[in-house]
C-alpha atoms as a PDB file:
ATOM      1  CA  UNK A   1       1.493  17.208 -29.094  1.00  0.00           C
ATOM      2  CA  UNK A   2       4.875  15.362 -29.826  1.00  0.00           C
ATOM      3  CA  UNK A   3       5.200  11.821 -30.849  1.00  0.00           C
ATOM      4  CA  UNK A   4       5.841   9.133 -27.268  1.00  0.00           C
ATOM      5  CA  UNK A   5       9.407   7.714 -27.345  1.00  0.00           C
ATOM      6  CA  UNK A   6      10.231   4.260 -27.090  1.00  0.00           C
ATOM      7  CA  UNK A   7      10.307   4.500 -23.565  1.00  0.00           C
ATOM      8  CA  UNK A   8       7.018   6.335 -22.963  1.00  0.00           C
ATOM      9  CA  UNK A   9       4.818   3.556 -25.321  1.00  0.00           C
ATOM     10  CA  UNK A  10       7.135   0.724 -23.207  1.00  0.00           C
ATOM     11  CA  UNK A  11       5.965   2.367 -20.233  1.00  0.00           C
ATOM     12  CA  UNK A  12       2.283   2.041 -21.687  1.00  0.00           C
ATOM     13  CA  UNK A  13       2.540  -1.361 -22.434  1.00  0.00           C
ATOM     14  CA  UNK A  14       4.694  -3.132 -19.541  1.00  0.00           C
ATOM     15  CA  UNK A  15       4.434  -3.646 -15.934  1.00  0.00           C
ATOM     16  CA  UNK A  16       5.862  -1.358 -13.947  1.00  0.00           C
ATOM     17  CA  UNK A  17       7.117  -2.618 -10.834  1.00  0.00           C
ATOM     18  CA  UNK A  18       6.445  -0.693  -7.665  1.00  0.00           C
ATOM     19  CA  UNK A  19       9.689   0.777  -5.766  1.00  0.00           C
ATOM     20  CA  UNK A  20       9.988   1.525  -2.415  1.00  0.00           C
ATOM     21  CA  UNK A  21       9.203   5.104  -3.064  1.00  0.00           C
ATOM     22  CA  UNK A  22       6.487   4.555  -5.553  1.00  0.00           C
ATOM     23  CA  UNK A  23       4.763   1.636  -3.304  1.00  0.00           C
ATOM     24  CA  UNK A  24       3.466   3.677  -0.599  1.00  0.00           C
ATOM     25  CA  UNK A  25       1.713   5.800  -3.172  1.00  0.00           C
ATOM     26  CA  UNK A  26      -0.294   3.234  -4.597  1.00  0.00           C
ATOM     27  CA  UNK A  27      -1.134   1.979  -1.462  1.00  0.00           C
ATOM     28  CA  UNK A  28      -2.392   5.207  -0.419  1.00  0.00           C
ATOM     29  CA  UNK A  29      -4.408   5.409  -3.520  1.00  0.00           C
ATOM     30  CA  UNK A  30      -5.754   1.868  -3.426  1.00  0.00           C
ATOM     31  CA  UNK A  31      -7.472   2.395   0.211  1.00  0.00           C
ATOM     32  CA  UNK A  32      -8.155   5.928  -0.618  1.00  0.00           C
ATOM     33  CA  UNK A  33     -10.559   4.699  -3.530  1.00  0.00           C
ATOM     34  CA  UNK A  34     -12.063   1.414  -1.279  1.00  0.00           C
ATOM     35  CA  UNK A  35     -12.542   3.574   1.604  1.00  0.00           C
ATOM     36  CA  UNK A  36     -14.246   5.920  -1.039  1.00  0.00           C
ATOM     37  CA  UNK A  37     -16.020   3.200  -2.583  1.00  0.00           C
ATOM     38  CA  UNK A  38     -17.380   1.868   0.580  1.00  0.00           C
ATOM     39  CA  UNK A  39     -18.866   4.652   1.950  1.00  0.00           C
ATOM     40  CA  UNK A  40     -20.585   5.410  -1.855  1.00  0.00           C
ATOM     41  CA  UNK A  41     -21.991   2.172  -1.534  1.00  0.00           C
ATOM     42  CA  UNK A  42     -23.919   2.680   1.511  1.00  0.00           C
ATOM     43  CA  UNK A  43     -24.951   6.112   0.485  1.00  0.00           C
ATOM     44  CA  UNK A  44     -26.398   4.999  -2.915  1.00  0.00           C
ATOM     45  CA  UNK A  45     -29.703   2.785  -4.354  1.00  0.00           C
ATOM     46  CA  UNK A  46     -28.740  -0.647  -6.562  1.00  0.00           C
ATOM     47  CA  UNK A  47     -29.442   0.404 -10.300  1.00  0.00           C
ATOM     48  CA  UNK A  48     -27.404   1.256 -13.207  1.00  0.00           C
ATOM     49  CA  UNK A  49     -25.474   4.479 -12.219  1.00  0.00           C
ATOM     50  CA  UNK A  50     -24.436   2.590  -8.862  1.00  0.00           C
ATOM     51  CA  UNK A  51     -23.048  -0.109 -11.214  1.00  0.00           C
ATOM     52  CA  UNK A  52     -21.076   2.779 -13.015  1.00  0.00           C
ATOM     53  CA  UNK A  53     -20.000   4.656  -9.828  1.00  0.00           C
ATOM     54  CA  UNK A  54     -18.069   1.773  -8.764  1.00  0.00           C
ATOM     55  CA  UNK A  55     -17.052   1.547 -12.655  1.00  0.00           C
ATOM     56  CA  UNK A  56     -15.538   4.701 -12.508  1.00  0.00           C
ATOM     57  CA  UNK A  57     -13.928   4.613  -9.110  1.00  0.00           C
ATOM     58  CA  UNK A  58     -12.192   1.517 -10.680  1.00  0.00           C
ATOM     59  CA  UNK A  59     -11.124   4.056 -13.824  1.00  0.00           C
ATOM     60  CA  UNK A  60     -10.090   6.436 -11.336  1.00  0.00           C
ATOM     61  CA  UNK A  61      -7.990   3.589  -9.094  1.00  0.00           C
ATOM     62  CA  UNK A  62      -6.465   2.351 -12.250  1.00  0.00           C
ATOM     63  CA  UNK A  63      -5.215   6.168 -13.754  1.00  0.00           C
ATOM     64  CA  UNK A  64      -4.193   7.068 -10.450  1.00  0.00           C
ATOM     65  CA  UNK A  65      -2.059   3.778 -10.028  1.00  0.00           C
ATOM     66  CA  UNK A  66      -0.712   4.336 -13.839  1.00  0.00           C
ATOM     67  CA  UNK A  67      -0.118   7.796 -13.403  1.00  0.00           C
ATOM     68  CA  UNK A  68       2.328   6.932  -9.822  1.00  0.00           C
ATOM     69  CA  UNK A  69       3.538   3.906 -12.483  1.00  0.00           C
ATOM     70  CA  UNK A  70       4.428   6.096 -15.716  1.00  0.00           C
ATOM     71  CA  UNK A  71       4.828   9.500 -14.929  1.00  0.00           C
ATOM     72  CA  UNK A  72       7.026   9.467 -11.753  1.00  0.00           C
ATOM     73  CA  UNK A  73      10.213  11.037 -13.112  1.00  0.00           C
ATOM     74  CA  UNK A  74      13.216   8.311 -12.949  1.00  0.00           C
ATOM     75  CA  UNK A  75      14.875  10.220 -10.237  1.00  0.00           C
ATOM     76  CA  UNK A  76      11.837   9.794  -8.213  1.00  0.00           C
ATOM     77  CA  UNK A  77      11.010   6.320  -8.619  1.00  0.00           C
END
């Protein structure tokens, strides 16, 4: 695997600013995952792996929103 650039660690480590394309996207993602979330919730017991569901559904919002963030090529963004 190659070394990041500059740009690719900056693009790790800064905020990236939704667009007007890229907005939608993590809109779509961010109800996506609560709607997901919601329903999990009434489906599942209290306990420790309910605690973790919603921990990873948070992981999963989180890559999702990074992935629309960092690895939408320039010409889409």
């Amino acid at each position: 695997m190659p070394k990041p650039t500059e740009t690719e660690i900056r693009d790790r480590f800064f905020y990236q600013r939704p667009t007007e394309k890229t907005a939608p996207k993590h809109e779509a993602v961010n109800q996506l995952l609560f709607e997901t979330a919601v329903a999990l919730v009434n489906l599942t017991p209290a306990g420790r792996n309910h605690a973790l569901l919603l921990t990873h559904l948070e992981d999963a919002r989180m890559r999702a929103n990074s992935a629309i963030a960092q690895d939408t090529p320039e010409a889409e963004r």
